[in-house]
Protein backbone atom coordinates (compact mmCIF):
# COMPACT_ATOMS: atom_id res chain seq x y z
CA UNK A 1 0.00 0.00 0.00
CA UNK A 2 1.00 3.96 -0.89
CA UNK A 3 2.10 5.56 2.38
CA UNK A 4 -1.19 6.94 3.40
CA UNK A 5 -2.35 9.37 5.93
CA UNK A 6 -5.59 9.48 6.92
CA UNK A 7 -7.08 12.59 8.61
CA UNK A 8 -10.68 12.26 9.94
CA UNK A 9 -12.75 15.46 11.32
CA UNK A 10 -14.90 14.13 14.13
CA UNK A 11 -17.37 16.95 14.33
CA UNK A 12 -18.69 16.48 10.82
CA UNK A 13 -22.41 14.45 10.73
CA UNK A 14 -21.77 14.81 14.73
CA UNK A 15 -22.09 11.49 16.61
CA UNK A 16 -22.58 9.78 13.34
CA UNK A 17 -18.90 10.33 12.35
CA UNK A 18 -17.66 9.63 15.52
CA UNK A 19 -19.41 5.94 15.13
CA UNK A 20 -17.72 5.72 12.04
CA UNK A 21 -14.85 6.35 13.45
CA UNK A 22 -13.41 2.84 14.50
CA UNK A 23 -14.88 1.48 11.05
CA UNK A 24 -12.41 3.80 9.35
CA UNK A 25 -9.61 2.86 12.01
CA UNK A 26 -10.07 -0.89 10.81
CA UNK A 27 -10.95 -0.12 7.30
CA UNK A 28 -7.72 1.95 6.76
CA UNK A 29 -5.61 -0.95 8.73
CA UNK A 30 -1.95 0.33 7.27
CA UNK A 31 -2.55 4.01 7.31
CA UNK A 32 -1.72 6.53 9.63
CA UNK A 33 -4.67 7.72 11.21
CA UNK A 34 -5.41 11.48 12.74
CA UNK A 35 -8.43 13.02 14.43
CA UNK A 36 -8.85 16.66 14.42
CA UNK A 37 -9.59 18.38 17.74
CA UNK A 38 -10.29 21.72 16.43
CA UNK A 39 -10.79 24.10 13.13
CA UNK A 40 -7.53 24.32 10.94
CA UNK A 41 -5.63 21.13 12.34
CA UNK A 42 -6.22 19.01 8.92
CA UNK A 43 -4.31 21.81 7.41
CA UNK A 44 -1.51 21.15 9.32
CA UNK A 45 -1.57 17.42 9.67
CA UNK A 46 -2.06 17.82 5.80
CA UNK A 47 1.63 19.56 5.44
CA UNK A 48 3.17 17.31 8.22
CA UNK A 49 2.22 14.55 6.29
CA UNK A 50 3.93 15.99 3.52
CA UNK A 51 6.53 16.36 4.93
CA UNK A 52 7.22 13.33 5.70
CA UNK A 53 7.00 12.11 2.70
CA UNK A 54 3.42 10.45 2.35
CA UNK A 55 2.38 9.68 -1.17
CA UNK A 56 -1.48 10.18 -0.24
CA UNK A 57 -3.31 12.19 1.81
CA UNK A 58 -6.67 11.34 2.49
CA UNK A 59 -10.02 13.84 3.98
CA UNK A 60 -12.26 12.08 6.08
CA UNK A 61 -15.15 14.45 6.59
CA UNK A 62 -16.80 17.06 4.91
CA UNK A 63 -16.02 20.10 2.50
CA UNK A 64 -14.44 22.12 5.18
CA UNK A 65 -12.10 18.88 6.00
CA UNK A 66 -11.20 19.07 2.41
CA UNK A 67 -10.55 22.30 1.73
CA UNK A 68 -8.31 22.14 4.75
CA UNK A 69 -6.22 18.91 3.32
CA UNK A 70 -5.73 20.24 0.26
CA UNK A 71 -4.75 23.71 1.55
CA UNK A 72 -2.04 21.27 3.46
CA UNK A 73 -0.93 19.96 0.19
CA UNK A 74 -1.07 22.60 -2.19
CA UNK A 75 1.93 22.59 -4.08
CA UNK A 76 2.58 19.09 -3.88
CA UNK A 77 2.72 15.95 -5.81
CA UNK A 78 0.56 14.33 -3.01
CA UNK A 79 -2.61 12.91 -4.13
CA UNK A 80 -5.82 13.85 -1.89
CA UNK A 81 -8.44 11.21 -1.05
CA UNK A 82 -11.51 11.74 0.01
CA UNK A 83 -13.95 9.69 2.38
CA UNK A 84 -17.13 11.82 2.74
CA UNK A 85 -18.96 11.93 5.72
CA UNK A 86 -20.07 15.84 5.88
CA UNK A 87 -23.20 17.65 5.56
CA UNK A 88 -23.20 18.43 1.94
CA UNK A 89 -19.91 16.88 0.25
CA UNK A 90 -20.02 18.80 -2.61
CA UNK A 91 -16.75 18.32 -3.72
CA UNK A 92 -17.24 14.23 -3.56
CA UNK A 93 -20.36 14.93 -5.76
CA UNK A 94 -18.41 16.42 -8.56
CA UNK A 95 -15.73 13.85 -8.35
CA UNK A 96 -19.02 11.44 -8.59
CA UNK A 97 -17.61 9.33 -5.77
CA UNK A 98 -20.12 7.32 -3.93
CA UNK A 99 -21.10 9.80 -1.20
CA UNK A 100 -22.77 7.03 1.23
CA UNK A 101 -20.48 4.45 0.32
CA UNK A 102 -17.23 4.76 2.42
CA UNK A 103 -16.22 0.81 1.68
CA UNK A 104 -16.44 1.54 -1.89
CA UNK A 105 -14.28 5.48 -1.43
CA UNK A 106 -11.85 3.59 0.02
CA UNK A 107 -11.63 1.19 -2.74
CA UNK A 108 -11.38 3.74 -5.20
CA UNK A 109 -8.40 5.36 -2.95
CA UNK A 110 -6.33 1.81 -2.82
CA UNK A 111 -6.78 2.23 -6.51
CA UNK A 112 -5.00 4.94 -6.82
CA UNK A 113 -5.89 6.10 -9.88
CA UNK A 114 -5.82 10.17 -10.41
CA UNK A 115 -6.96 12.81 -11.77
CA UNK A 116 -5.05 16.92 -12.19
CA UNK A 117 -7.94 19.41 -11.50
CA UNK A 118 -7.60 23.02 -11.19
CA UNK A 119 -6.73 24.53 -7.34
CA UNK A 120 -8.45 28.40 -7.24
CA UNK A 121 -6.98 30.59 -4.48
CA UNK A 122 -9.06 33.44 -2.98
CA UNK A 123 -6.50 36.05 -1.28
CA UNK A 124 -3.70 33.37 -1.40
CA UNK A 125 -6.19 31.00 0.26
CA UNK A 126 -7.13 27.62 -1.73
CA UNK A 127 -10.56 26.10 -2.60
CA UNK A 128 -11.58 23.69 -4.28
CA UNK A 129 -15.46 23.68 -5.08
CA UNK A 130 -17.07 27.06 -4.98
CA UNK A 131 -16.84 30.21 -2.84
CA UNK A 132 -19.33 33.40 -2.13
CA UNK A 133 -19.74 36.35 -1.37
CA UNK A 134 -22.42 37.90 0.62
CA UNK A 135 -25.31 36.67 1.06
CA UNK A 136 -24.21 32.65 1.44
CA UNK A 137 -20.75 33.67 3.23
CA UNK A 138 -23.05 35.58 5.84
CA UNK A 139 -25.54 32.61 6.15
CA UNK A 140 -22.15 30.51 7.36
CA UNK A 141 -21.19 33.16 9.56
CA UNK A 142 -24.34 32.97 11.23
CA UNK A 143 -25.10 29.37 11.52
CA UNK A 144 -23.51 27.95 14.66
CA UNK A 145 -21.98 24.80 14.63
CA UNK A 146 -24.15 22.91 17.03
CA UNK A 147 -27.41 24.09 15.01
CA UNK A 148 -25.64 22.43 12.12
CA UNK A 149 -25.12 19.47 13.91
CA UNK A 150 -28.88 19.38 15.11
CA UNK A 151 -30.72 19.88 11.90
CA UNK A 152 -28.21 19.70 9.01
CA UNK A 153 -28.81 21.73 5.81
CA UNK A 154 -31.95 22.67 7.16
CA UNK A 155 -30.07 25.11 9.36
CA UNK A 156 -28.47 27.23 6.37
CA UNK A 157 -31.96 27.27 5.31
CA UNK A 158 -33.16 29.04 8.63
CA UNK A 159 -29.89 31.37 9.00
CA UNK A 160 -30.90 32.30 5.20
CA UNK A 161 -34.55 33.16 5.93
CA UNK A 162 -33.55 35.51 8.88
CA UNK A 163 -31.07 37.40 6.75
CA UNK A 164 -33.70 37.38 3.99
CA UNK A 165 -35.12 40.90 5.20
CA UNK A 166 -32.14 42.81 5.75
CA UNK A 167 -30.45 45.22 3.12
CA UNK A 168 -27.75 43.34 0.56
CA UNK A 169 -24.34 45.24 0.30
CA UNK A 170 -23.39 46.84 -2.40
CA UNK A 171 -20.17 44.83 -4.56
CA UNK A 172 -17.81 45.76 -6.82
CA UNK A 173 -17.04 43.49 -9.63
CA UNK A 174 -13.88 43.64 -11.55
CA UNK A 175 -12.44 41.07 -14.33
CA UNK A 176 -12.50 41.83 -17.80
CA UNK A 177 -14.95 39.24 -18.54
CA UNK A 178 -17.38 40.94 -16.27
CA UNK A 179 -20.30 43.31 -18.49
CA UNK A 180 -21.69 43.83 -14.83
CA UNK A 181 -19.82 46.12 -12.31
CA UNK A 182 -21.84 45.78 -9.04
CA UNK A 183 -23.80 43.18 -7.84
CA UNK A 184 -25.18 42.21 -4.10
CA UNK A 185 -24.05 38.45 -4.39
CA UNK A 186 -21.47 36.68 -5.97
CA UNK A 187 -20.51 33.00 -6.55
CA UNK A 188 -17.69 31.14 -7.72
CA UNK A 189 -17.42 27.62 -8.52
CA UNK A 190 -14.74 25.38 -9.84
CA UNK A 191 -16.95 22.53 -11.05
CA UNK A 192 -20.48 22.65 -11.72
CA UNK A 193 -22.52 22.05 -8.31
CA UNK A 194 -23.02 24.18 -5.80
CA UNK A 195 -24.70 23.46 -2.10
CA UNK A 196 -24.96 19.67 -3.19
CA UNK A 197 -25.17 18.15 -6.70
CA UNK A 198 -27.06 21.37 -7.87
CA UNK A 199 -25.10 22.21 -11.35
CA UNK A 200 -25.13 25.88 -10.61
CA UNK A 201 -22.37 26.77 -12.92
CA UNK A 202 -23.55 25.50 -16.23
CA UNK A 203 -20.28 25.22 -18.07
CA UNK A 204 -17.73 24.49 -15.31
CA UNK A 205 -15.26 21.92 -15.32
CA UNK A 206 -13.24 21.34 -12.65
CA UNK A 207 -9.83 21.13 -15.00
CA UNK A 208 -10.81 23.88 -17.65
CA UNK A 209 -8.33 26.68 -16.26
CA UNK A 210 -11.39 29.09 -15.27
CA UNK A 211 -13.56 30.28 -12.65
CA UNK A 212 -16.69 30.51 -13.13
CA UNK A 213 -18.58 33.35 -11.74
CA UNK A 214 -22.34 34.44 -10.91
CA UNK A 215 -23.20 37.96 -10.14
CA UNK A 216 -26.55 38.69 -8.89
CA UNK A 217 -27.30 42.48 -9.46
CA UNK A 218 -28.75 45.00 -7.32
CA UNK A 219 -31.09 42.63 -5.82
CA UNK A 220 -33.05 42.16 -2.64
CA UNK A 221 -32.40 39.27 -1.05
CA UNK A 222 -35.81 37.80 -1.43
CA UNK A 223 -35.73 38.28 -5.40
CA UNK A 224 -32.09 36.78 -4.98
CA UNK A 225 -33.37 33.72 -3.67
CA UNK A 226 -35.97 33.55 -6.56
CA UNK A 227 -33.16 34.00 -9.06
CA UNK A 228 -31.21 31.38 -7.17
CA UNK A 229 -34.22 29.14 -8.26
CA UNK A 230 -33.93 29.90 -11.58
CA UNK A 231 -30.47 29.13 -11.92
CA UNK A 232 -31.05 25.80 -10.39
CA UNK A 233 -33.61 24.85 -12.18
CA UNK A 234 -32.80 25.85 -15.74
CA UNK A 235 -30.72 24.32 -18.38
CA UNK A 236 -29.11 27.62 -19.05
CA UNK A 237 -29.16 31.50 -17.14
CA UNK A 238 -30.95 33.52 -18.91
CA UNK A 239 -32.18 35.96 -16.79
CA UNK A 240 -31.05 39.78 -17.01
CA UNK A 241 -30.72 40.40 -13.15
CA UNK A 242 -27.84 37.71 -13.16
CA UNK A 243 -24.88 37.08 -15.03
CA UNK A 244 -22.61 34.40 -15.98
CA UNK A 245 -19.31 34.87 -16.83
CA UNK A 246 -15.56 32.76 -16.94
CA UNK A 247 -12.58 34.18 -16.28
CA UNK A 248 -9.31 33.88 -14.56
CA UNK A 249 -8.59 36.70 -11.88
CA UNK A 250 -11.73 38.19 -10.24
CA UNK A 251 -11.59 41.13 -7.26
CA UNK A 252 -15.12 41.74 -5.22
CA UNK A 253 -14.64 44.59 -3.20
CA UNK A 254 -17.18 47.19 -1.18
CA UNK A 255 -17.10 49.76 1.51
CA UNK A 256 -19.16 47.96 3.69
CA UNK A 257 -17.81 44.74 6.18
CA UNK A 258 -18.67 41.58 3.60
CA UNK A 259 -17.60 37.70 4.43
CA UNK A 260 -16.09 35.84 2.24
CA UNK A 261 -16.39 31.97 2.26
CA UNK A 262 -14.93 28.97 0.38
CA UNK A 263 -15.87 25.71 0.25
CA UNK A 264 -18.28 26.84 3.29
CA UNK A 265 -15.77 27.90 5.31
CA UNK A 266 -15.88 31.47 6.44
CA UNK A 267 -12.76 33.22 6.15
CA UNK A 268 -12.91 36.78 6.52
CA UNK A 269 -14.37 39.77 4.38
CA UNK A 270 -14.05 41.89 1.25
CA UNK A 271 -11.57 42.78 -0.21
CA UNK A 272 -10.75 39.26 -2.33
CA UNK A 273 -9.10 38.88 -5.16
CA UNK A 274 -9.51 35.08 -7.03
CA UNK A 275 -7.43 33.64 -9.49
CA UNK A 276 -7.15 30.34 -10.80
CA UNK A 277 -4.35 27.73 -10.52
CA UNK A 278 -4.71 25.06 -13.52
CA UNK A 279 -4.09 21.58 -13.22
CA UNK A 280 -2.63 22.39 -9.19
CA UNK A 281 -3.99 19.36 -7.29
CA UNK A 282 -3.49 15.88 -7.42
CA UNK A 283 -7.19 13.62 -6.72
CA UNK A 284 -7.80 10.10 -6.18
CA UNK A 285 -10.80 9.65 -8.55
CA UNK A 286 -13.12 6.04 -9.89
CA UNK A 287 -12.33 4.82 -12.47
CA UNK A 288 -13.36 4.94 -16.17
């Protein structure tokens, strides 16, 4: 077997992770396995494990756990793996790994076939799936982790509704893609989905070189949640109020105090500046 380091997040599905968690201790029988006792540790276990010298790193958890690992092993020649046990696992979604099939996930890591897809950064920062800002980066900030735990994505759904009424911000968009030069809510994804396997960004692929980018104009934030329906539901965007754009280096600023999340991780506020790294991280993916 690949040297292989395992790194498990506890907290994420609550005590149904931690029930997992001797399954994955047996499952993983010659890896090195690491729990996480608190927010950014995978990120560091990720580099340590670089450091010496593992071939494979693998997130056991959800988005936030691998957003962490791969922020650990950016630069690398380390392939990620990833066992998804998290609220949403987006990321595992666009990869098309089995999401409630851990047996099978690590199958597909023993395997070790790969995959190069592209490695964004936000403000030096790496993601891997999709980031926001506004309105979904403030829904994060205000959903606590234990309501998260008790009702799931039903509790980004509550936070969302209670933040419905206020006032949006006011963005500035700037990329030379961009016909639009303020919005009140931006997106970013690297592959297609975006809060589960909801193909948000039409013509994303996760190795194309590009960001892709939604900017919701001067909206309300009830009227941005209908336009958030329409871009779910159909095949293409063609509504005026958003638009859809690729491009390669993106900066959302605005006077006001505005978070900033990636891969549903909060982590801090406006200004941010994206650009895209092509063909950056290394991924344990099924096979043909």
């Amino acid at each position: 077997m690949t040297k292989t380091c395992v790194i498990l997040n506890p907290t994420a599905r609550g005590e149904r992770a931690r029930r997992w968690s001797e399954r994955l201790r047996a499952m993983c029988g010659g890896a090195l396995f690491c729990a996480t006792a608190r927010a950014g540790e995978a990120e560091e276990l990720a580099r340590r494990a670089v450091a010496e010298g593992y071939a494979q790193v693998v997130a056991a958890g959800g988005d936030g756990t691998i957003h962490e690992v791969a922020n650990g092993i950016a630069g690398t020649e380390v392939a990620l793996g990833v066992m998804p046990m998290g609220t949403m696992n987006v990321f595992a979604n666009e990869l098309r790994l089995p999401a409630h099939d851990l047996g099978r996930c690590w199958e597909i890591i023993l395997a070790e076939q790969h995959r190069w897809v592209d490695l964004p950064a936000a403000n030096n920062k790496h993601f891997v799936q999709l980031a926001g800002v506004g309105l979904d980066a403030q829904v994060v900030k205000e959903t606590s982790l234990a309501f998260k735990r008790n009702l799931g994505p039903l509790s980004y759904l509550i936070s969302a509704a209670q933040i419905a009424a206020r006032r949006p911000p006011r963005l500035l968009i700037e990329a030379e893609e961009a016909a639009t030069e303020e919005g009140s809510f931006v997106l970013i994804g690297n592959g297609r989905n975006y809060g589960g396997p909801f193909p948000f960004f039409k013509h994303a692929l996760i190795d194309d070189g590009l960001l892709d980018v939604l900017v919701f104009k001067q909206l309300g934030y009830i009227e941005i949640v209908k336009y958030l329906q329409n871009v779910f539901f159909a095949p293409e965007i063609t509504t005026r109020e958003v638009e859809y754009f690729q491009t390669r280096q993106l900066r959302v600023s605005s006077e006001e105090e505005v978070p900033v999340e990636l891969d549903g991780e909060l982590v801090g506020n406006c200004p941010v500046e994206f650009v895209m790294k092509s063909h950056r991280l290394k991924v344990l993916v099924p096979g043909v």
